[in-house]
N, C-alpha and C. Protein backbone atom coordinates (compact mmCIF):
# COMPACT_ATOMS: atom_id res chain seq x y z
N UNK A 1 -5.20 -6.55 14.87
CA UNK A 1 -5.30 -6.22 13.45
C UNK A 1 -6.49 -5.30 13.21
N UNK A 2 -6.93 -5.30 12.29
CA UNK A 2 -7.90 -4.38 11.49
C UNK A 2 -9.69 -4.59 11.68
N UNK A 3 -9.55 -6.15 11.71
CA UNK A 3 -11.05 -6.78 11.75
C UNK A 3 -11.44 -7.46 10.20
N UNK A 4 -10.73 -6.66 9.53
CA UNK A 4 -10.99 -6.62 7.89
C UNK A 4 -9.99 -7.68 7.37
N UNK A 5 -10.43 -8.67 6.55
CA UNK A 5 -9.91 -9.33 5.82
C UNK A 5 -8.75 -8.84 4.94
N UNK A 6 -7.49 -9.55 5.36
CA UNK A 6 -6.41 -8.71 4.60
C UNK A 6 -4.88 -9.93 4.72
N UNK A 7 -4.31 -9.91 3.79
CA UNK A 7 -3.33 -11.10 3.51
C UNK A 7 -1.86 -10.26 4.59
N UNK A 8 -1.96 -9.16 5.05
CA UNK A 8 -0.80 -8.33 5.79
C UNK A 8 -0.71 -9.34 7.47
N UNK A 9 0.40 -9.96 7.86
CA UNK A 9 0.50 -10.55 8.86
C UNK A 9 0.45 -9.59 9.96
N UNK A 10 0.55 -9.81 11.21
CA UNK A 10 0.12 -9.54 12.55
C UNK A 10 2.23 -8.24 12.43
N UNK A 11 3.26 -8.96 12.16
CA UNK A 11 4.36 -8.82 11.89
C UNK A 11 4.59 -7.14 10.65
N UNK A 12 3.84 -7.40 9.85
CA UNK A 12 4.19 -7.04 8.96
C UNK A 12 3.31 -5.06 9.24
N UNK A 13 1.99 -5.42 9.68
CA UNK A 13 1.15 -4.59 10.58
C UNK A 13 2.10 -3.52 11.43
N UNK A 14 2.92 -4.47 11.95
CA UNK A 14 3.54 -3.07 13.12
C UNK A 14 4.77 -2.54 12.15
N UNK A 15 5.36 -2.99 11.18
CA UNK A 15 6.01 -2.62 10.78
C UNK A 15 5.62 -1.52 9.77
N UNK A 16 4.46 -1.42 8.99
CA UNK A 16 3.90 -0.58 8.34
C UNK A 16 3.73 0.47 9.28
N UNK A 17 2.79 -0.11 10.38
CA UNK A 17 2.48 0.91 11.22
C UNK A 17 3.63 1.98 11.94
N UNK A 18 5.06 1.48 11.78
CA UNK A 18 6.27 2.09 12.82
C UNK A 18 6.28 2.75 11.46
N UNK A 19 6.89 2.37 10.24
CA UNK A 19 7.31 3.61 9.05
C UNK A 19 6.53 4.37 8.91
N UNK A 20 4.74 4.02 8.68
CA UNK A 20 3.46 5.69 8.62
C UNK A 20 3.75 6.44 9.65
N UNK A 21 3.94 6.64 10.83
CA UNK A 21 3.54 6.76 12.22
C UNK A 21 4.35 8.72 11.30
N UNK A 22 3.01 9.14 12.05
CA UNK A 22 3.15 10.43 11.16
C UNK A 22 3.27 11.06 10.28
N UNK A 23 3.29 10.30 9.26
CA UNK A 23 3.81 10.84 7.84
C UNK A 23 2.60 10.79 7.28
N UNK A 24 2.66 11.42 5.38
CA UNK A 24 2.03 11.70 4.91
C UNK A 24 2.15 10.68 3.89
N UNK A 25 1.05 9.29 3.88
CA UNK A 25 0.91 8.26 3.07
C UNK A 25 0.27 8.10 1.81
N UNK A 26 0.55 7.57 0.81
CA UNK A 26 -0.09 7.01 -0.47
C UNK A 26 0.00 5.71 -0.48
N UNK A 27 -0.91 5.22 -0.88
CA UNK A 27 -1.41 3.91 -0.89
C UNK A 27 -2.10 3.42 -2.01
N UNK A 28 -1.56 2.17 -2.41
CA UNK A 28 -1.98 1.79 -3.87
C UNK A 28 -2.47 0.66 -3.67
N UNK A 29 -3.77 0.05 -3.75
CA UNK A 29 -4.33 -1.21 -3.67
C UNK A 29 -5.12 -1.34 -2.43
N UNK A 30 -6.26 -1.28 -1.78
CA UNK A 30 -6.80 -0.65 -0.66
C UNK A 30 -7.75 -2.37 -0.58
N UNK A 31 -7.97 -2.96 -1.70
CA UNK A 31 -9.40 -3.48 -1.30
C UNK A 31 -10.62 -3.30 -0.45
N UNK A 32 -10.55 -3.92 0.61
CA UNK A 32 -11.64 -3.77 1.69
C UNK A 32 -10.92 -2.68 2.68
N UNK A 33 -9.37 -2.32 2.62
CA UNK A 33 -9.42 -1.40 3.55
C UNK A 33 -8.58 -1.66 4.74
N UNK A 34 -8.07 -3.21 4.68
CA UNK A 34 -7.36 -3.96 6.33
C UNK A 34 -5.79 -3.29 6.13
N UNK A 35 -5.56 -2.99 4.97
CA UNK A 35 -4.37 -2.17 4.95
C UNK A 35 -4.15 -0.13 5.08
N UNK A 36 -5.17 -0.08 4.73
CA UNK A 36 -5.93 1.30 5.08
C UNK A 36 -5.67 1.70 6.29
N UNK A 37 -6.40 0.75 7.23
CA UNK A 37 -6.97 1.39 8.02
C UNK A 37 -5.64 0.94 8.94
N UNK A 38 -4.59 -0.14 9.30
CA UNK A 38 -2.96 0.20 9.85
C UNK A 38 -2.21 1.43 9.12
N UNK A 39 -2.13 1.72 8.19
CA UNK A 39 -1.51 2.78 7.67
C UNK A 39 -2.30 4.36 8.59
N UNK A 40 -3.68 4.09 8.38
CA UNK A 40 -4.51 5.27 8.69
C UNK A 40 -4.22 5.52 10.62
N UNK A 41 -4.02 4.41 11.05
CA UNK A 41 -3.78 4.68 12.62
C UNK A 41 -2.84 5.35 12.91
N UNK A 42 -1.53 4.86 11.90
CA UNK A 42 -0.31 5.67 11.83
C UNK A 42 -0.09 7.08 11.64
N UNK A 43 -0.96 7.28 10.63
CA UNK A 43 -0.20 8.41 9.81
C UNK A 43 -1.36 9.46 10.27
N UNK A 44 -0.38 10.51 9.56
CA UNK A 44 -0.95 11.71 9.73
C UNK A 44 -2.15 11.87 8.88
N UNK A 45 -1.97 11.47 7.64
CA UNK A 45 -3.29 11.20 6.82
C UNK A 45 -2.76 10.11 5.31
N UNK A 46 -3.85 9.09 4.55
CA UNK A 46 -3.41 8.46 3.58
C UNK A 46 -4.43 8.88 2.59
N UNK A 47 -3.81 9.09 1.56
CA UNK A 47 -4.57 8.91 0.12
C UNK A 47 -4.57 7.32 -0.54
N UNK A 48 -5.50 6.91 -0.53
CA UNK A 48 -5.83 5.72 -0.67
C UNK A 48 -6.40 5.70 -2.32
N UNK A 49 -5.94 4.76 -2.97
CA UNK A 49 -6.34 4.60 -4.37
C UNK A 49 -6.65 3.54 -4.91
N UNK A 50 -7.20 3.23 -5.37
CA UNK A 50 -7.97 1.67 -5.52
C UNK A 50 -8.99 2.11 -6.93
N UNK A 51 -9.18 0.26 -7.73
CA UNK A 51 -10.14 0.61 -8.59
C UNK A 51 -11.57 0.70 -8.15
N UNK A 52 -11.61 -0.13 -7.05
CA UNK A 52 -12.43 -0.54 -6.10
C UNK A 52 -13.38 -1.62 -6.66
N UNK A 53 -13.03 -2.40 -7.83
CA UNK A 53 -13.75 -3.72 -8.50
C UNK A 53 -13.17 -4.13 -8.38
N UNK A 54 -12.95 -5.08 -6.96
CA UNK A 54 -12.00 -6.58 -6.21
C UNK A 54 -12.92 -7.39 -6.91
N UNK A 55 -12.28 -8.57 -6.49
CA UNK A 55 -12.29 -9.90 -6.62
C UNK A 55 -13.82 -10.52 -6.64
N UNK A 56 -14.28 -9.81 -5.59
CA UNK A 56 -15.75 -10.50 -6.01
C UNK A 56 -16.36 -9.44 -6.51
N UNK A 57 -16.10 -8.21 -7.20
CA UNK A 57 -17.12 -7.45 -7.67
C UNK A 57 -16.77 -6.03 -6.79
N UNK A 58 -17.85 -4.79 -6.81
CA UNK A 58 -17.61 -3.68 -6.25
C UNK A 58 -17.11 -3.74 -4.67
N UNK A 59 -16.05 -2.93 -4.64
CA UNK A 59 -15.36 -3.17 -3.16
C UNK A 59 -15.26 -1.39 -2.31
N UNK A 60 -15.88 -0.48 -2.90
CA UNK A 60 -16.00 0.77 -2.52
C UNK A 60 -16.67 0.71 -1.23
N UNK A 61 -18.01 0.16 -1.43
CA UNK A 61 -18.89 0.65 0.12
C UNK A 61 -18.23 -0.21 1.26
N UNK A 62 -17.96 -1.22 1.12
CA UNK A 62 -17.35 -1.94 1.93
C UNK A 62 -16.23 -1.29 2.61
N UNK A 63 -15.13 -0.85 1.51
CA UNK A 63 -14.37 0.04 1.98
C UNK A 63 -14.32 1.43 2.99
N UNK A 64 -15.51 2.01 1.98
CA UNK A 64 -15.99 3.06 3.63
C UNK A 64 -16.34 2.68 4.45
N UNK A 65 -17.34 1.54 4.66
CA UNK A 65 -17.82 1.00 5.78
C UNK A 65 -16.82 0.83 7.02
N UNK A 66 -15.75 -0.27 6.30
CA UNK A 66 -14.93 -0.66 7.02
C UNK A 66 -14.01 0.64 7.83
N UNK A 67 -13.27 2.07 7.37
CA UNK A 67 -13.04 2.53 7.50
C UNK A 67 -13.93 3.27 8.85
N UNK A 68 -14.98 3.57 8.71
CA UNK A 68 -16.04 4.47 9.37
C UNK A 68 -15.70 3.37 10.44
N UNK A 69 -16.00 2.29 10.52
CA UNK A 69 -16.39 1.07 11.57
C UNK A 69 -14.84 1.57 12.61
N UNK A 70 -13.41 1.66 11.90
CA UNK A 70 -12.35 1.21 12.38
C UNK A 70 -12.25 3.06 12.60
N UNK A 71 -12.98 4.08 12.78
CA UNK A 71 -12.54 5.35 13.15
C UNK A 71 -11.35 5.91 12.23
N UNK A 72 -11.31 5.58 11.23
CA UNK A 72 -10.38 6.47 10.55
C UNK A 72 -10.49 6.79 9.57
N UNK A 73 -11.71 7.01 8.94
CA UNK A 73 -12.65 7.73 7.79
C UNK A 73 -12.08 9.45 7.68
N UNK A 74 -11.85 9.96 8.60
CA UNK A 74 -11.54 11.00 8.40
C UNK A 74 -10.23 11.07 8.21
N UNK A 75 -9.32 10.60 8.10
CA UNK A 75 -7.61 10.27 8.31
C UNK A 75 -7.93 9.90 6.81
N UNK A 76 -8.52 9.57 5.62
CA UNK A 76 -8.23 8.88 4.43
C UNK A 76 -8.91 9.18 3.21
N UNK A 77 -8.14 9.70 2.07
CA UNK A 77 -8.63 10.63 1.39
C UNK A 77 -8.82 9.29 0.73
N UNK A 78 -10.01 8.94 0.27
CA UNK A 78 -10.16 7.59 -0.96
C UNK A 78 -10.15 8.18 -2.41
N UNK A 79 -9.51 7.39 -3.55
CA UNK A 79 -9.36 8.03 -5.01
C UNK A 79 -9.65 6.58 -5.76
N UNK A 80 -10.92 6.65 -6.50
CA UNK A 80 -11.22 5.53 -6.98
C UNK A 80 -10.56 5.90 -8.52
N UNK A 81 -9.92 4.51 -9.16
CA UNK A 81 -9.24 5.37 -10.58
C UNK A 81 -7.85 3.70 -9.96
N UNK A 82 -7.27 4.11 -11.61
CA UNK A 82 -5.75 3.29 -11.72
C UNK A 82 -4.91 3.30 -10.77
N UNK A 83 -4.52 3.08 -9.87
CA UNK A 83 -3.33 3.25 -8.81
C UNK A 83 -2.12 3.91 -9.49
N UNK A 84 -1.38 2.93 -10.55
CA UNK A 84 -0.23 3.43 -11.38
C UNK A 84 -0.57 4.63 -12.26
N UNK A 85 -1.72 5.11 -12.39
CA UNK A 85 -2.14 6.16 -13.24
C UNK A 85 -1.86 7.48 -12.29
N UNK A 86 -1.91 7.42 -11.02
CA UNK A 86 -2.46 8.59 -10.33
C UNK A 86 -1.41 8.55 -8.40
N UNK A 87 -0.47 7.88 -8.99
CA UNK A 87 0.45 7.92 -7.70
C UNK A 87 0.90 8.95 -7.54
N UNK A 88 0.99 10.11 -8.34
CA UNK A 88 1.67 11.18 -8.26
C UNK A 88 1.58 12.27 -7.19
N UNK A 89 1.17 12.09 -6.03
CA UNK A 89 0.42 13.45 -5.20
C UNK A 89 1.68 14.03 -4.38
N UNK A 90 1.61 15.27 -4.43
CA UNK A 90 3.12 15.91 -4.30
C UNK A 90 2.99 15.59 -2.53
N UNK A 91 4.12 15.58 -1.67
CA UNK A 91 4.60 15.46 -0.76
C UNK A 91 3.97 14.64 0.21
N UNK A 92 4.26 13.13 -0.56
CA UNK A 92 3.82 11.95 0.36
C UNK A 92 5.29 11.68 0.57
N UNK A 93 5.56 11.34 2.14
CA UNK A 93 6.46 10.92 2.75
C UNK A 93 7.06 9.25 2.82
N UNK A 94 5.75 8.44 2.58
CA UNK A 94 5.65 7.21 2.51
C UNK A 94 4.70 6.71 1.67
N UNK A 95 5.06 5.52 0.95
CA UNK A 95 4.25 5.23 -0.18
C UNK A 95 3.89 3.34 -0.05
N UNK A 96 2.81 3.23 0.06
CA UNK A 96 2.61 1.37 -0.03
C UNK A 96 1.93 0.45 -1.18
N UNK A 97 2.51 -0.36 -1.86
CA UNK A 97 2.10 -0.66 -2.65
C UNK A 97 1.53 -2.05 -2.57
N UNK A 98 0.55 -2.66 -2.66
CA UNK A 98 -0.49 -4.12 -2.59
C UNK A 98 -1.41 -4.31 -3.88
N UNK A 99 -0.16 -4.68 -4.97
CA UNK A 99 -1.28 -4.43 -6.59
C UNK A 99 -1.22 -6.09 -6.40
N UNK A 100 -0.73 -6.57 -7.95
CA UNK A 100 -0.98 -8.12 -8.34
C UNK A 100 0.27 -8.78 -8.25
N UNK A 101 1.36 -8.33 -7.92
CA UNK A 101 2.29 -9.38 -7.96
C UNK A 101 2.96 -9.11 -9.19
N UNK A 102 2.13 -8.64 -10.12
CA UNK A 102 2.93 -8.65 -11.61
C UNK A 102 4.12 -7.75 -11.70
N UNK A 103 4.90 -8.29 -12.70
CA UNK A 103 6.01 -6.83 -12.61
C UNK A 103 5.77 -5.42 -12.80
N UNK A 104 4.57 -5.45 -14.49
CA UNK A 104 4.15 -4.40 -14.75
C UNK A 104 3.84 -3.32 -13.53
N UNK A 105 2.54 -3.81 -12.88
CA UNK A 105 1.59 -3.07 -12.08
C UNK A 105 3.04 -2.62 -10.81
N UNK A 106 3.53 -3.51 -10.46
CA UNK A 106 4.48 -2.93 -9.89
C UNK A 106 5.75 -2.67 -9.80
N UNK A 107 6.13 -2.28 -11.21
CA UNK A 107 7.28 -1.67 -11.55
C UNK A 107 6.61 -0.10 -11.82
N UNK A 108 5.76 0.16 -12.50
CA UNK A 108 5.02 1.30 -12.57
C UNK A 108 4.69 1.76 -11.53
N UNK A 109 4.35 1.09 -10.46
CA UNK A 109 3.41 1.61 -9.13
C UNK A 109 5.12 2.26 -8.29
N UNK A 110 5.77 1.93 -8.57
CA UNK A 110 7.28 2.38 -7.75
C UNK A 110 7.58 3.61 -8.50
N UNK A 111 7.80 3.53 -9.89
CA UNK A 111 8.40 4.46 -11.15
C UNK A 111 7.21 5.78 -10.68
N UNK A 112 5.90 5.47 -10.44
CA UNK A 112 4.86 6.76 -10.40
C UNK A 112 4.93 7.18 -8.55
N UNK A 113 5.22 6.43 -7.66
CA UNK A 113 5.07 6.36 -6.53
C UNK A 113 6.25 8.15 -6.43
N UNK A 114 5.78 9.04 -5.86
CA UNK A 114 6.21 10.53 -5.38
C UNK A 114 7.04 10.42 -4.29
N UNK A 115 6.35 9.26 -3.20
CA UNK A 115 7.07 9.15 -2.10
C UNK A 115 8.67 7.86 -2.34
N UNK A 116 9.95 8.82 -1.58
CA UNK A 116 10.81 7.98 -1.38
C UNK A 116 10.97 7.00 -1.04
N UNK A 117 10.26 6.65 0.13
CA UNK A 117 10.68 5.31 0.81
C UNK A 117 9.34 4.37 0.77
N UNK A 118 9.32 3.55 0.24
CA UNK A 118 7.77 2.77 -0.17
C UNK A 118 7.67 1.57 0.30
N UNK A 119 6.88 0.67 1.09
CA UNK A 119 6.27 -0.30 1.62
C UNK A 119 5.87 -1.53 0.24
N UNK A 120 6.22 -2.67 0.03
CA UNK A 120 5.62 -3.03 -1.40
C UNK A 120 5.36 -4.86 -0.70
N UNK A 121 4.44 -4.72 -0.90
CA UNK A 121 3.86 -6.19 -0.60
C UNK A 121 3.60 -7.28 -1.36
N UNK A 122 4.19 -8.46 -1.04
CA UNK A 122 4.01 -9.72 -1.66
C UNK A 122 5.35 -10.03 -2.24
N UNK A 123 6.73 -9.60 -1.55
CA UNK A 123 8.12 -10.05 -1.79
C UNK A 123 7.90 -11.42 -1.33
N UNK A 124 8.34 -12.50 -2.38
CA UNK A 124 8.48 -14.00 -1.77
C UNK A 124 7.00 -14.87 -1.82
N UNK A 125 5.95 -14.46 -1.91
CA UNK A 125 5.02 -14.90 -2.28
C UNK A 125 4.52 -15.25 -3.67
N UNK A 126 4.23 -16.36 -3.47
CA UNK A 126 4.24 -17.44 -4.56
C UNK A 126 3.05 -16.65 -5.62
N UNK A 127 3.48 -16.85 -6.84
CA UNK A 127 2.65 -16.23 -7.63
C UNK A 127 2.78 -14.82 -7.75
N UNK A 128 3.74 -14.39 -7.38
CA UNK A 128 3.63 -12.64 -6.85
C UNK A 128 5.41 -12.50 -7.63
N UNK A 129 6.40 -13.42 -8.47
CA UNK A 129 7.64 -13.42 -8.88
C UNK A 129 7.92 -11.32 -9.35
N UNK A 130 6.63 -11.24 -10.07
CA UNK A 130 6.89 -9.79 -10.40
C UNK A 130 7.73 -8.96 -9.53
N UNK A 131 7.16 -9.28 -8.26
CA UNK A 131 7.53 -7.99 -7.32
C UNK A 131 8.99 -7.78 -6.91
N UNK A 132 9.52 -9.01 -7.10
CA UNK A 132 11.44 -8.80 -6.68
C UNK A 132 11.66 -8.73 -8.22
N UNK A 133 11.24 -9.00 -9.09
CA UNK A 133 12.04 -8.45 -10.25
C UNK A 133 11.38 -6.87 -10.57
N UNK A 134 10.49 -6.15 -9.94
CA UNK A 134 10.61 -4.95 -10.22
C UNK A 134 11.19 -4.28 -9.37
N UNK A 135 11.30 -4.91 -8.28
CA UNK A 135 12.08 -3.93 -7.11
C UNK A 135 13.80 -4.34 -7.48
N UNK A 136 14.30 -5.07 -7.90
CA UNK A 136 15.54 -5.39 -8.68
C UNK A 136 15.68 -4.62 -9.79
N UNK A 137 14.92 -4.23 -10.76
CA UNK A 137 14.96 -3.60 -12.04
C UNK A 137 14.99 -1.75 -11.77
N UNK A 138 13.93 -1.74 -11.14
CA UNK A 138 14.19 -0.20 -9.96
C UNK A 138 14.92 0.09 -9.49
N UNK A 139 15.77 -0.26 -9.30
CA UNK A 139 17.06 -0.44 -8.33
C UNK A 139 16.94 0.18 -6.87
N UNK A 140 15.94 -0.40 -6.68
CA UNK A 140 15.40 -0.20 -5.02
C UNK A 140 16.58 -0.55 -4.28
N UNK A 141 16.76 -0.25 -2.91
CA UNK A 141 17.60 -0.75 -1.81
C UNK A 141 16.64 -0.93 -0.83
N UNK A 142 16.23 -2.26 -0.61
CA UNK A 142 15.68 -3.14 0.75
C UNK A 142 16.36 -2.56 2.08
N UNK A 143 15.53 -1.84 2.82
CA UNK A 143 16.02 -1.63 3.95
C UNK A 143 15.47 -2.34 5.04
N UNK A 144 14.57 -3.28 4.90
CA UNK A 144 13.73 -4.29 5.96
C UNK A 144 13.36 -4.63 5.33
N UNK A 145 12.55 -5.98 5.53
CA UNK A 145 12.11 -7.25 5.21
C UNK A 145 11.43 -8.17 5.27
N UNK A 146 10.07 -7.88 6.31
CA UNK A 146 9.46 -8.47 7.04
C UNK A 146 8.37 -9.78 6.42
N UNK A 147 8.56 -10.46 6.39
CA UNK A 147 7.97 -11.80 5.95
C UNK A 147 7.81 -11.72 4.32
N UNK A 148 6.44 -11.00 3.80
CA UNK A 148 6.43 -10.45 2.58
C UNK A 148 6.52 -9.38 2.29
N UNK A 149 6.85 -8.24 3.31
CA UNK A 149 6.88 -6.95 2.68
C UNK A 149 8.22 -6.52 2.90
N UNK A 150 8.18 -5.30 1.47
CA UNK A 150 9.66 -5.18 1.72
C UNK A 150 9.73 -3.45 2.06
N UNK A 151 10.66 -2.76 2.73
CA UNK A 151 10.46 -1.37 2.90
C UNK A 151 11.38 -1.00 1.91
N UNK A 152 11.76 -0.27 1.10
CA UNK A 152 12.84 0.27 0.12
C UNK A 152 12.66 1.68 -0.01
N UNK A 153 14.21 2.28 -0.19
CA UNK A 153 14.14 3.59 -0.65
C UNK A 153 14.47 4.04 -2.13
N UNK A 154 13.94 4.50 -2.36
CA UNK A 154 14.84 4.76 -4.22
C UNK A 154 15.58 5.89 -4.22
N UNK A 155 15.89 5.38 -4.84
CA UNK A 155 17.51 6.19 -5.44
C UNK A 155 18.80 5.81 -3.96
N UNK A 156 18.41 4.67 -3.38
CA UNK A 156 19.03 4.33 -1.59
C UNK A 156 19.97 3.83 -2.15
């Protein structure tokens, strides 16, 4: 894994990692970065977006840290700001989403997401009901499935 504290299973890791593997990523919800930095091994490069005020307070330096530590600081454009405000960056190939579970944050984070085929985390996790009713309301098509994450294409 990453080193970095991150709710993404050992499973779910290679599977992110097989869909980035070259492409040009956006990424919505970064925290400390343990999802960052599997996407960042993959890909050709990620724009990473985060508010960067987690859970216990400011989560920015940590975030570079962690990045610099795991060699892929240069692979990751960081954008501190709304995730759903600013998904828009023209020709991302792959798109991952790790907001709150809520429908809002991620029915919006899909609706703004540029890239087709998007990664969305916390399908089936308790407290997280939002996320299959926005990927149902989207009319996403599930093309894998891996524990909690789901891969979907829109308009699939």
């Amino acid at each position: 894994m990453t080193g970095v504290p991150t709710s993404i299973s050992d499973r779910e890791s290679s599977c992110l990692s097989r869909w980035a593997r070259d492409k040009r990523v956006i990424e919505a919800g970064a925290l400390l970065g343990g999802s960052t930095i599997i996407l960042a091994r993959a890909a050709r490069h990620v724009v990473s977006i985060d508010r960067h005020e987690g859970y216990s307070g400011p989560t920015l330096a940590g975030f570079l840290s962690n990045l610099e530590r795991a060699g892929v600081r240069g692979k990751v454009i960081p954008v501190v700001g709304d995730a759903i405000q600013m998904m828009r960056f023209p020709g991302m190939e792959f798109g991952f989403l790790d907001l709150t579970g809520e429908w809002d944050s991620t029915f919006y984070g899909i609706h703004y997401c540029s890239a087709k085929i998007i990664g969305i985390h916390d399908l089936g996790r308790p407290n997280c009901a939002g996320v299959e009713k926005a990927i149902s309301y989207a009319r996403l098509k599930v093309i894998e499935h891996v524990d909690t994450l789901a891969i979907c294409v829109k308009g699939g």
